[in-house]
Every structure is written in C-alpha cells, then in structure tokens.
N, C-alpha and C. Protein backbone atom coordinates (compact mmCIF):
# COMPACT_ATOMS: atom_id res chain seq x y z
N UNK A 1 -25.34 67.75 -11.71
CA UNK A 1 -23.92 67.62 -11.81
C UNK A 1 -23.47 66.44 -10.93
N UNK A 2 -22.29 65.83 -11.07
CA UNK A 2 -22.32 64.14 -10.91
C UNK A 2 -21.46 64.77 -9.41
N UNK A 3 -21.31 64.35 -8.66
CA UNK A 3 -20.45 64.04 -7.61
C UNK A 3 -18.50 63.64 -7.31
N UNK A 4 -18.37 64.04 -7.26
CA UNK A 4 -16.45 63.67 -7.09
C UNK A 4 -16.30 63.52 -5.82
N UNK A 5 -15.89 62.57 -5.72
CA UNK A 5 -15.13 62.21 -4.08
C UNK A 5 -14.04 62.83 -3.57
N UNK A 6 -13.76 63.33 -2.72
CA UNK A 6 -12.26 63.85 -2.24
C UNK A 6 -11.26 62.96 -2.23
N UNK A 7 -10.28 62.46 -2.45
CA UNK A 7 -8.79 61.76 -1.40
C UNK A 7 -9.84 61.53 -0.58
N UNK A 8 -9.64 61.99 0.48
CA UNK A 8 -9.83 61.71 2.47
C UNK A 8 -10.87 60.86 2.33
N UNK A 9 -11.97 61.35 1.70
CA UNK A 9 -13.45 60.20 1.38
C UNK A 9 -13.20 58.93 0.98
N UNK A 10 -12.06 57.95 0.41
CA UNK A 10 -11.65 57.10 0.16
C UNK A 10 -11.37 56.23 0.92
N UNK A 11 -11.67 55.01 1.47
CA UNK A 11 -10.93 53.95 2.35
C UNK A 11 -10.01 54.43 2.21
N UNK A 12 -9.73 53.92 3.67
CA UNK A 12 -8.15 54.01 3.93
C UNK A 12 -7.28 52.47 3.46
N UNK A 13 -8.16 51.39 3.76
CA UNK A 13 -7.19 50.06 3.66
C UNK A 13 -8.11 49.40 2.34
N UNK A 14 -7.29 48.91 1.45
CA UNK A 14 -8.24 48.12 0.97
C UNK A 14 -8.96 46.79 1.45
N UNK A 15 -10.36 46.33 0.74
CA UNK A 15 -10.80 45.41 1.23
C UNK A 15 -9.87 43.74 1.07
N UNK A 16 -9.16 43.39 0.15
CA UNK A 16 -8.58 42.63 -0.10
C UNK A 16 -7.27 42.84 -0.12
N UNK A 17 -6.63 42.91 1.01
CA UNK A 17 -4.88 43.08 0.74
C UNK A 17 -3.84 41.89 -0.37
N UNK A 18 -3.33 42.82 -0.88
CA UNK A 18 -2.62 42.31 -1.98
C UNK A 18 -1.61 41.14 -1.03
N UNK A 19 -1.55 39.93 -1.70
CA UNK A 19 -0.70 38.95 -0.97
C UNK A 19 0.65 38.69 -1.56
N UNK A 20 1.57 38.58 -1.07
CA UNK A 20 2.75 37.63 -1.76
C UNK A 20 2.26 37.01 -2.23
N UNK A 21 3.17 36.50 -3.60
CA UNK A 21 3.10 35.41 -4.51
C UNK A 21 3.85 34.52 -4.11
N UNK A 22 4.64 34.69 -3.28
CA UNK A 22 5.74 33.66 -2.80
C UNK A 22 5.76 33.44 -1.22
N UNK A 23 5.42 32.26 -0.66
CA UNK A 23 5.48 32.02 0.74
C UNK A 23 7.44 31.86 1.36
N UNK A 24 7.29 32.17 2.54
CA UNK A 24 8.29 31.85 2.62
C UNK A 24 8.62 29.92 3.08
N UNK A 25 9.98 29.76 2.98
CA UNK A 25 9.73 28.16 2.90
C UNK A 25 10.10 27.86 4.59
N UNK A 26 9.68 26.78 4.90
CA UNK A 26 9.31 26.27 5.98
C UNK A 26 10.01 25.35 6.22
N UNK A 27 10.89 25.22 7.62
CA UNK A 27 12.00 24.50 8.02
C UNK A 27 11.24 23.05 8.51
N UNK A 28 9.61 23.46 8.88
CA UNK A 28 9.05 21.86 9.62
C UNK A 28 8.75 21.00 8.58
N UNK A 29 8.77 19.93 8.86
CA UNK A 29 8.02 18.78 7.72
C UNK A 29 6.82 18.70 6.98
N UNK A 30 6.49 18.24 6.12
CA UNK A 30 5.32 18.67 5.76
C UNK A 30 4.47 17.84 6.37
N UNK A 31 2.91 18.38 6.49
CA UNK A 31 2.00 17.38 7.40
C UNK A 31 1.58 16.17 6.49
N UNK A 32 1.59 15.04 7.27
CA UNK A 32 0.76 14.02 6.61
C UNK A 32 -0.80 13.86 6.74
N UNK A 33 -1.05 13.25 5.56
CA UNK A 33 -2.29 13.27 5.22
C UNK A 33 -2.90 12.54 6.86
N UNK A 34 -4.59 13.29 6.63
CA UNK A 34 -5.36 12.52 7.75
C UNK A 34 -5.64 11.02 7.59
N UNK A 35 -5.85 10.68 6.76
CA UNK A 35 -6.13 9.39 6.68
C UNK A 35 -4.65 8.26 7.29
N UNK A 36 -3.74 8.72 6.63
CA UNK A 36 -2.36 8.41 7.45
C UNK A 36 -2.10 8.25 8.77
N UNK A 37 -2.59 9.55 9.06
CA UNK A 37 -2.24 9.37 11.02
C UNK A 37 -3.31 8.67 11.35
N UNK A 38 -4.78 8.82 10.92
CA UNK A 38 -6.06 8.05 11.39
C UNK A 38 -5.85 6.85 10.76
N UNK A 39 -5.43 5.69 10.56
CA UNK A 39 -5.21 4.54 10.18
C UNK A 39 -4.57 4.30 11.55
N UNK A 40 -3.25 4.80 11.62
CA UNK A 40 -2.05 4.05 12.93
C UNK A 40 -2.78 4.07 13.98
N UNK A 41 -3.64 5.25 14.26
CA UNK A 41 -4.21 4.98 15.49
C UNK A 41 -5.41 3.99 15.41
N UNK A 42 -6.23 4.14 14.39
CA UNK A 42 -7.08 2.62 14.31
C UNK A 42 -6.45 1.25 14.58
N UNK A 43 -5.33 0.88 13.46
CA UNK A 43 -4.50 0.14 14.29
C UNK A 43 -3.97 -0.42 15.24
N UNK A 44 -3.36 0.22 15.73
CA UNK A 44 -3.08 0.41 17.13
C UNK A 44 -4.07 -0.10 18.02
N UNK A 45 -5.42 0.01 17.98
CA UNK A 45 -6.73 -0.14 18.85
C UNK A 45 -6.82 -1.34 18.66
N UNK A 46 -6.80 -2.03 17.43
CA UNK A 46 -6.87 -3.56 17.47
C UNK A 46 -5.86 -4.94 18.37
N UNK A 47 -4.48 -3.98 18.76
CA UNK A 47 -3.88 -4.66 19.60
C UNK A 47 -4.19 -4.45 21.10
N UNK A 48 -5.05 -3.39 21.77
CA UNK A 48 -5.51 -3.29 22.63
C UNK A 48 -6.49 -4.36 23.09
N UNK A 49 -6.58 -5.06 24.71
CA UNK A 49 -7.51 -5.77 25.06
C UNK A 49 -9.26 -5.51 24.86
N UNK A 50 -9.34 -6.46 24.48
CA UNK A 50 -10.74 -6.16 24.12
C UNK A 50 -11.87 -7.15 24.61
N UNK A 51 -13.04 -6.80 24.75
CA UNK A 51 -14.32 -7.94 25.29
C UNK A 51 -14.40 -8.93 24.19
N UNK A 52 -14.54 -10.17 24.01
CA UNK A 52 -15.40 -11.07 22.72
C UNK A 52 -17.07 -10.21 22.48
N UNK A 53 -17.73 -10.29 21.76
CA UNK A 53 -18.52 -9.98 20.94
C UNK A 53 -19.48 -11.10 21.15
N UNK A 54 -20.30 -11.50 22.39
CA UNK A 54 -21.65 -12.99 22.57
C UNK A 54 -19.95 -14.01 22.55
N UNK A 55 -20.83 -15.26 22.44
CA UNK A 55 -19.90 -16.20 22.16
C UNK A 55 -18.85 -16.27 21.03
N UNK A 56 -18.73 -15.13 20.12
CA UNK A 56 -17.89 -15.61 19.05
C UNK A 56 -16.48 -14.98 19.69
N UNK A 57 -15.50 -15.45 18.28
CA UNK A 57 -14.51 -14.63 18.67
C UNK A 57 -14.01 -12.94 17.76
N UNK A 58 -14.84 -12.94 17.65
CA UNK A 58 -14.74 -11.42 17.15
C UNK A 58 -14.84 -10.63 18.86
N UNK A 59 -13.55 -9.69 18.52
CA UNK A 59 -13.76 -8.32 20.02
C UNK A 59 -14.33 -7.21 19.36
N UNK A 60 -14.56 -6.90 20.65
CA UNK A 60 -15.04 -5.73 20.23
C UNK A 60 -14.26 -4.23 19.58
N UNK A 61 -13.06 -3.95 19.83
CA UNK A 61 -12.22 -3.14 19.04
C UNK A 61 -12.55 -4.01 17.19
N UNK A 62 -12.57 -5.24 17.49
CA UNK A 62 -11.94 -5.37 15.78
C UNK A 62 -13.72 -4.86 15.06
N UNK A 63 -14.58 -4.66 16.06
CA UNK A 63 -16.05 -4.26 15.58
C UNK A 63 -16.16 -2.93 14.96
N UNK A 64 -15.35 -2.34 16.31
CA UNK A 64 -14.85 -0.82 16.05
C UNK A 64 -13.86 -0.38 14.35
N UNK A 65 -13.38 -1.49 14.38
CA UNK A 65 -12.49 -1.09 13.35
C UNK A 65 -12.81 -1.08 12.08
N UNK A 66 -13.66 -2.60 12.36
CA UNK A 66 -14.67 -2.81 10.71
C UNK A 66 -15.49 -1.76 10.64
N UNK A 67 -16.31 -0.84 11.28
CA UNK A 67 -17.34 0.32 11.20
C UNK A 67 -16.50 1.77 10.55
N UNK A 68 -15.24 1.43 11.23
CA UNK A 68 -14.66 2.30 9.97
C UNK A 68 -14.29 2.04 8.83
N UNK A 69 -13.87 1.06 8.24
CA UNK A 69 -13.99 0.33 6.97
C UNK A 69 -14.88 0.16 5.87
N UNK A 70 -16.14 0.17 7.04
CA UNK A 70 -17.33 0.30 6.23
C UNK A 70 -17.62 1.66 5.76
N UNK A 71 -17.52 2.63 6.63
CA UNK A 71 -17.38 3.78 6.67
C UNK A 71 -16.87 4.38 4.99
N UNK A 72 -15.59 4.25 5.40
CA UNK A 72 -14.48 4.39 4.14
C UNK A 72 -15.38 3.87 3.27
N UNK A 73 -15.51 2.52 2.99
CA UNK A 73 -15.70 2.16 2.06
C UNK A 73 -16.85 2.60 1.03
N UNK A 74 -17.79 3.18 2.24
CA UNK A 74 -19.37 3.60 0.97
C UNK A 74 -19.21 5.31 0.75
N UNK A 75 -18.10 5.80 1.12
CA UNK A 75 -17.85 7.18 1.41
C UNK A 75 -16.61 7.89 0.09
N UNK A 76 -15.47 6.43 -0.03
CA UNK A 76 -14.36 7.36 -0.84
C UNK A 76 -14.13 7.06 -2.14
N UNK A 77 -15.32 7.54 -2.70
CA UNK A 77 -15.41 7.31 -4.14
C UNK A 77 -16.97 6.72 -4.51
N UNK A 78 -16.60 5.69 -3.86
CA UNK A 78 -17.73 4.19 -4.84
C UNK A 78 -18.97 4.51 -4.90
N UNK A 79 -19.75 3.97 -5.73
CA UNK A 79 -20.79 4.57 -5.86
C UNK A 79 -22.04 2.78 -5.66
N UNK A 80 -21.19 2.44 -4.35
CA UNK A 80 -22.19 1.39 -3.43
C UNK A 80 -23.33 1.87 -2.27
N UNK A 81 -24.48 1.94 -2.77
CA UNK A 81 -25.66 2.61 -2.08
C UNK A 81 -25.99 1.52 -0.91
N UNK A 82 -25.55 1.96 0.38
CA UNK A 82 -26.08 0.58 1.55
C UNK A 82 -27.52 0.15 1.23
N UNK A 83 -28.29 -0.67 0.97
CA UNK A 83 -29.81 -0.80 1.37
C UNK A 83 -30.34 -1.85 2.08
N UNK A 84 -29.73 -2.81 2.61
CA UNK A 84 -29.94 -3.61 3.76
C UNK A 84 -29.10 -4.20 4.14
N UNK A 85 -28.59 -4.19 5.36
CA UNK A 85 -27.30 -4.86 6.54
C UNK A 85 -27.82 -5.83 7.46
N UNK A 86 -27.11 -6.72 7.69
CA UNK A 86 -27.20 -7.39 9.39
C UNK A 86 -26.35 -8.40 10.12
N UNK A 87 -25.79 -8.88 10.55
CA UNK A 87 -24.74 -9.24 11.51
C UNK A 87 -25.22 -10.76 11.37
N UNK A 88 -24.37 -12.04 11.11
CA UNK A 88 -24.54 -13.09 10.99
C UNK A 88 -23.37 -14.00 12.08
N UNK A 89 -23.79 -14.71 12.51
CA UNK A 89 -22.48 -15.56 13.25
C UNK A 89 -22.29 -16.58 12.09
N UNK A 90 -20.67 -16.91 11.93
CA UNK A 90 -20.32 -17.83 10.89
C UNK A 90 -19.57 -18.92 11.55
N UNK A 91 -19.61 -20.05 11.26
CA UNK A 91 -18.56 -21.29 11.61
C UNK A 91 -17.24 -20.85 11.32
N UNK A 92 -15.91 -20.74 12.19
CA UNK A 92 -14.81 -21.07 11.95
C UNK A 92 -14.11 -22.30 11.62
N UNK A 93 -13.28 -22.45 10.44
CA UNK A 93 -12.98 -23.68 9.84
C UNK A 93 -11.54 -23.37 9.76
N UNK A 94 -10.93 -24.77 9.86
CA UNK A 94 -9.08 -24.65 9.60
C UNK A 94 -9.07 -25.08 8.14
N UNK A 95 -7.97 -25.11 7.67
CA UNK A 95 -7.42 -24.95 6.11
C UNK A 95 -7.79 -26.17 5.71
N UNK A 96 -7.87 -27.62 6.18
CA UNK A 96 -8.27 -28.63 6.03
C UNK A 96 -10.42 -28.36 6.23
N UNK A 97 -10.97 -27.55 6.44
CA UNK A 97 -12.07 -27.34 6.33
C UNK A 97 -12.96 -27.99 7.72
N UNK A 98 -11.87 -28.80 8.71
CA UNK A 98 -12.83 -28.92 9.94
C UNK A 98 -12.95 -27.71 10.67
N UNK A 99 -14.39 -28.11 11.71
CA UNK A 99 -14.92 -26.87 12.30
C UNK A 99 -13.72 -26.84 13.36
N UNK A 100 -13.36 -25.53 13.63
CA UNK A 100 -12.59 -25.08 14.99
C UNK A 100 -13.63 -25.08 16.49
N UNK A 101 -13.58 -25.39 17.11
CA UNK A 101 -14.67 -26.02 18.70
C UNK A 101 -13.48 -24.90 19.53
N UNK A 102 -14.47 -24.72 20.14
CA UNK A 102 -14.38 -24.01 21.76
C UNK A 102 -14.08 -24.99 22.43
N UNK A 103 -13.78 -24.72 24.04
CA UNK A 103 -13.71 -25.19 25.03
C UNK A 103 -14.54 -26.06 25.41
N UNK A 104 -15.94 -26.06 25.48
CA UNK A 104 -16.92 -26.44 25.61
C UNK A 104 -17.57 -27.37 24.44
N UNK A 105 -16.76 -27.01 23.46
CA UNK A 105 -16.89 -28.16 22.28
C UNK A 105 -18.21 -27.59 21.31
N UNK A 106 -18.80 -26.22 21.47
CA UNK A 106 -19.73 -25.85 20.46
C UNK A 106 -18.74 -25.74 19.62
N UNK A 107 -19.64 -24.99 18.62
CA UNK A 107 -18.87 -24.30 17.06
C UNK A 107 -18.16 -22.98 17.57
N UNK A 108 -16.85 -22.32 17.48
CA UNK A 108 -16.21 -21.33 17.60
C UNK A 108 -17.08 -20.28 16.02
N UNK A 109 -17.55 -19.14 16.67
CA UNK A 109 -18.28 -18.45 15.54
C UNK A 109 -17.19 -17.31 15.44
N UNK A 110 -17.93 -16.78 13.90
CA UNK A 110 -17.21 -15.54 14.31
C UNK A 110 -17.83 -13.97 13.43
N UNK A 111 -18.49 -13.40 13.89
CA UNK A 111 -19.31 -11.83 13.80
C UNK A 111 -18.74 -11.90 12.26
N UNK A 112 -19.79 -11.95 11.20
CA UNK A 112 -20.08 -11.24 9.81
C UNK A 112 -20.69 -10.39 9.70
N UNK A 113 -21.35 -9.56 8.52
CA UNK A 113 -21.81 -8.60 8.24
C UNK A 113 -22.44 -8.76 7.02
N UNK A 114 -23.39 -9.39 6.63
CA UNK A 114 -24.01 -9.26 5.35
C UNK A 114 -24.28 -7.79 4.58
N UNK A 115 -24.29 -7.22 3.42
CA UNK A 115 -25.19 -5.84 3.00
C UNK A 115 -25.46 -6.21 1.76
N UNK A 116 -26.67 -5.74 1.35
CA UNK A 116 -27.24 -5.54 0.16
C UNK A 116 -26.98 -4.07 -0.10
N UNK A 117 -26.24 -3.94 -1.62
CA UNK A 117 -26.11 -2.59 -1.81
C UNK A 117 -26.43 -2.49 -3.71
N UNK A 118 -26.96 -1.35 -3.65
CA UNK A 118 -27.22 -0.73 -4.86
C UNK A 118 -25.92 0.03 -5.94
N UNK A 119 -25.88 -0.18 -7.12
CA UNK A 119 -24.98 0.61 -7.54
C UNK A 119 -25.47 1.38 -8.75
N UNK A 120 -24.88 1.99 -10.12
CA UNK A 120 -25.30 2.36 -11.29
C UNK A 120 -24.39 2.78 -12.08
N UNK A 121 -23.59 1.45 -12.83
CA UNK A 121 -22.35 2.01 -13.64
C UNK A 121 -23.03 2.18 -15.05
N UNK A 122 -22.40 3.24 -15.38
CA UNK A 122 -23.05 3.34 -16.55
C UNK A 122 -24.85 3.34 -17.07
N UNK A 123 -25.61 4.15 -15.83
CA UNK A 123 -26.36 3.92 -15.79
C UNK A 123 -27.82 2.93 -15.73
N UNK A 124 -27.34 1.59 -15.46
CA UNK A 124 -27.78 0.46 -15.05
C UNK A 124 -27.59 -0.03 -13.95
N UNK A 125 -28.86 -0.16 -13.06
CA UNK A 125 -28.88 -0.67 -11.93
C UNK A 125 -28.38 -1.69 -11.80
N UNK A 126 -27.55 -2.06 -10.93
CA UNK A 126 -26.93 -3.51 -10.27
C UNK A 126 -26.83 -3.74 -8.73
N UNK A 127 -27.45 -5.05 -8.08
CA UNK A 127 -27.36 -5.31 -7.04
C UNK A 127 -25.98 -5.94 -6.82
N UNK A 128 -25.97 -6.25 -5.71
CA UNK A 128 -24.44 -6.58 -5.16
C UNK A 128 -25.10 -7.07 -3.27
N UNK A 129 -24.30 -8.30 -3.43
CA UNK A 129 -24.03 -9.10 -1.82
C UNK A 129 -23.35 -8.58 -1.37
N UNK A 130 -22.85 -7.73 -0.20
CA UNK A 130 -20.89 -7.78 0.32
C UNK A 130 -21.11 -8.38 1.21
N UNK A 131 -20.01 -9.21 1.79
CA UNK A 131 -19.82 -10.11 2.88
C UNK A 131 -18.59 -9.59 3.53
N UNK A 132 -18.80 -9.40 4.63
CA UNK A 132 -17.76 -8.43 5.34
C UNK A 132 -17.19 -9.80 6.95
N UNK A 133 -16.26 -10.30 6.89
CA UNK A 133 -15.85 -11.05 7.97
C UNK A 133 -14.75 -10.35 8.96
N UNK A 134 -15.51 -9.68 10.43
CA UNK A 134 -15.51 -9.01 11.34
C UNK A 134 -13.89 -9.29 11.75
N UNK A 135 -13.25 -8.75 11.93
CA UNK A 135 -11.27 -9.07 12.10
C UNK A 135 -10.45 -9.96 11.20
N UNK A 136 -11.51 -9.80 10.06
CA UNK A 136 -10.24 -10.46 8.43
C UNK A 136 -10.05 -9.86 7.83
N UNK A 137 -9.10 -9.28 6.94
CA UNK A 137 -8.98 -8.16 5.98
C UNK A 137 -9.73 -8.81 4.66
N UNK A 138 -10.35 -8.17 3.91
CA UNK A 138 -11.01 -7.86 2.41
C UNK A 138 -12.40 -8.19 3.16
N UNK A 139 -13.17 -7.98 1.53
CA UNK A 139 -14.49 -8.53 1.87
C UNK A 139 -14.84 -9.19 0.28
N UNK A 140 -15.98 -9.63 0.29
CA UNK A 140 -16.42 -10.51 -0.51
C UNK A 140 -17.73 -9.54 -1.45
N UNK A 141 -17.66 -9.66 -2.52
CA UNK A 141 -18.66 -9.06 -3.34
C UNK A 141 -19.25 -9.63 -4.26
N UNK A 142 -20.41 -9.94 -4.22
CA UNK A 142 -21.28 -10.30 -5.30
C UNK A 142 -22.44 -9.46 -6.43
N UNK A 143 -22.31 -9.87 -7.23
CA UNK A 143 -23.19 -8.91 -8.22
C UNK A 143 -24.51 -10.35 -8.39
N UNK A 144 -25.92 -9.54 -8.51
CA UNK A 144 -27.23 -10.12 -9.13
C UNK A 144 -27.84 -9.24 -9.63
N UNK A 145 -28.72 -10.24 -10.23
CA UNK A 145 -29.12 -9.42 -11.66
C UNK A 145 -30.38 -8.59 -10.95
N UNK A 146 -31.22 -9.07 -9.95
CA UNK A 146 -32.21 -8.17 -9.27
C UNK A 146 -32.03 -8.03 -8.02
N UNK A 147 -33.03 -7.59 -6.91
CA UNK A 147 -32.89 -7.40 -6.01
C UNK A 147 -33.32 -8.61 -5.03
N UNK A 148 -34.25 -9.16 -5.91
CA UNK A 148 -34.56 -10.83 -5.29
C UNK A 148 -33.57 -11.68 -5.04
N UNK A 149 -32.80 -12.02 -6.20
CA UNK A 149 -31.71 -12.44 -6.29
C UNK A 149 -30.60 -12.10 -5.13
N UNK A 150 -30.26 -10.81 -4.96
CA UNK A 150 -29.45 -10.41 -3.90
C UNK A 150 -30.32 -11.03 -2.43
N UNK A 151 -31.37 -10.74 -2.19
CA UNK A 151 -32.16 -10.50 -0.85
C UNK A 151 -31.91 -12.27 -0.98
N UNK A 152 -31.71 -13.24 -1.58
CA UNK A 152 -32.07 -14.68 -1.60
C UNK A 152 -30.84 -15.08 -0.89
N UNK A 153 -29.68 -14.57 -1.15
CA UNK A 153 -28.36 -15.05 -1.15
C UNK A 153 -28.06 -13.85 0.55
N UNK A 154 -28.96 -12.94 0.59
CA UNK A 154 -28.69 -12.13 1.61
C UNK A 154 -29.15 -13.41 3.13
N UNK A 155 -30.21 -13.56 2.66
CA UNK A 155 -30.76 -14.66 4.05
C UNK A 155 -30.61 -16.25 3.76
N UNK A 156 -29.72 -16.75 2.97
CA UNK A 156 -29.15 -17.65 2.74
C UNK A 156 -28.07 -17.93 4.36
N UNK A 157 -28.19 -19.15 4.97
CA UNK A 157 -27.33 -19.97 5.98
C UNK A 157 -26.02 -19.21 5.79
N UNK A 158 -25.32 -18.73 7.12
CA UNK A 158 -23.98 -18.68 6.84
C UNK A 158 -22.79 -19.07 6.49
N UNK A 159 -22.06 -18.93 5.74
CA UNK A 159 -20.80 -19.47 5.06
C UNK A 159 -19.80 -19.46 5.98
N UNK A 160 -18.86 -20.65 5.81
CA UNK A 160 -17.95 -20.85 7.13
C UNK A 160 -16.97 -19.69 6.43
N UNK A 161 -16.13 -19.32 7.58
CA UNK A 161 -15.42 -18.36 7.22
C UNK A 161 -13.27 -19.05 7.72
N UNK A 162 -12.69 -19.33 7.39
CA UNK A 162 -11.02 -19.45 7.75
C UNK A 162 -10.96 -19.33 8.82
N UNK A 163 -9.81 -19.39 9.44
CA UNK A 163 -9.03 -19.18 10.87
C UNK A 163 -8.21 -18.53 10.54
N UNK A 164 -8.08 -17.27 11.83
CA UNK A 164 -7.51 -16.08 11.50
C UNK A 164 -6.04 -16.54 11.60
C-alpha cells in the first residue's frame, strides 16, 4: 500500500519563493555602463605626469593606456587572433615630412607596436599587420595573403610616424 504524507510532513517554505512581477521604481539614476566610467578614468591617467619610455617620447601612462586598447580590442567582438607582437621605435616627422630632433639633435622616436594577427571570415584564413602608434589614436591594419607575407612587412624598417 503506497504511502500518504500528512500536512505537518510537508515543507514549511517553499524552495523557490514566488517573486513580484513588478519591481518597485527607483528614485536613483540608473547606473552607467562599466566601460563608461572605466574609459574617464583611463583618461584621466593620460593627463597625469608621467616618465618618457628610453629616449622616445612616448610616457609611460600613454603605454598604460594603449595595453588597454589592445586589450579591448582582441577581446570585444573581433575575431583578431594575436600571434606575434613587438615594440619598434619610429622617427617623428612634421606635416611637411622633416624629422622632428631632440635637444641633442638625434631623431625624436616614438614607442610602436607591431602584431601579426590571425583571423577567419567566412572561414578563410587571413593574415593581417596592425601597427599600433603608442599615444595616437587609431591604428593601422593590413591584410596578406600568407603568413610570410605578414612576418616580411612585420620586420620591415620602421615607418615614420606624425607629430602628435
């Protein structure tokens, strides 16, 4: 004969309490997104004093800042696979294309970032150059057809880069 439970034998609370369907509404503001508040304060860091970076003029905050950029960038969405990086000093040039000189009369450099990165739109492999110039906004992207091709243009002499 099967078993019957009493009343009393029954939880007392259920495991999942039934919730309002309706919150009540809220007099504070709504929060802004993280990326929002984490931008101003990145920001912000770039007007702070900072060391130069060796002889160039890249500081070191604007180093800080590009690493989050980079960050972002292989993280929110894209489907750019890092596979080889490395840090290049570049000639600074004015709009007329002469070199900008230091004090001392060398070349004024200034901290790049070469990467070789992998992608697959549509299922076809494609290489890609990015050229990343350390306290300039954008970066530079190149597509090749192999990986030779990329790696050729990767250790290729540095390209002068503008005045900020």
């Amino acid at each position: 004969m099967p078993q019957v439970r009493s009343q009393s034998a029954k939880p007392k609370h259920r495991r999942h309490p039934q919730r309002s369907t309706t919150r009540p509404k809220s007099s504070r503001a709504p929060r802004l997104p993280v990326r929002a508040a984490t931008n101003s304060k990145h920001l912000a860091m770039l007007s702070q004093p900072s060391s130069r970076i060796g002889d160039t003029y890249t500081t070191h905050n604007q180093m800080l800042f590009w690493v989050g950029w980079f960050a972002r960038f292989h993280t929110d969405g894209r489907s750019y696979v890092p596979y080889e990086i490395k840090t290049v000093d570049c000639p600074v040039v004015r709009s007329d294309g002469s070199a900008v000189l230091r004090d001392d009369g060398a070349l004024q450099l200034m901290r790049c970032i070469r990467e070789i990165a992998r992608s697959e739109p549509k299922g076809a492999v494609e290489w890609h150059m990015i050229s990343w110039s350390v306290g300039q906004p954008g970066v530079t992207l190149q597509r090749y057809a192999s990986l030779d091709d990329a790696t050729a243009a990767f250790n290729a002499p540095p390209s002068p880069v503008p005045q900020p």
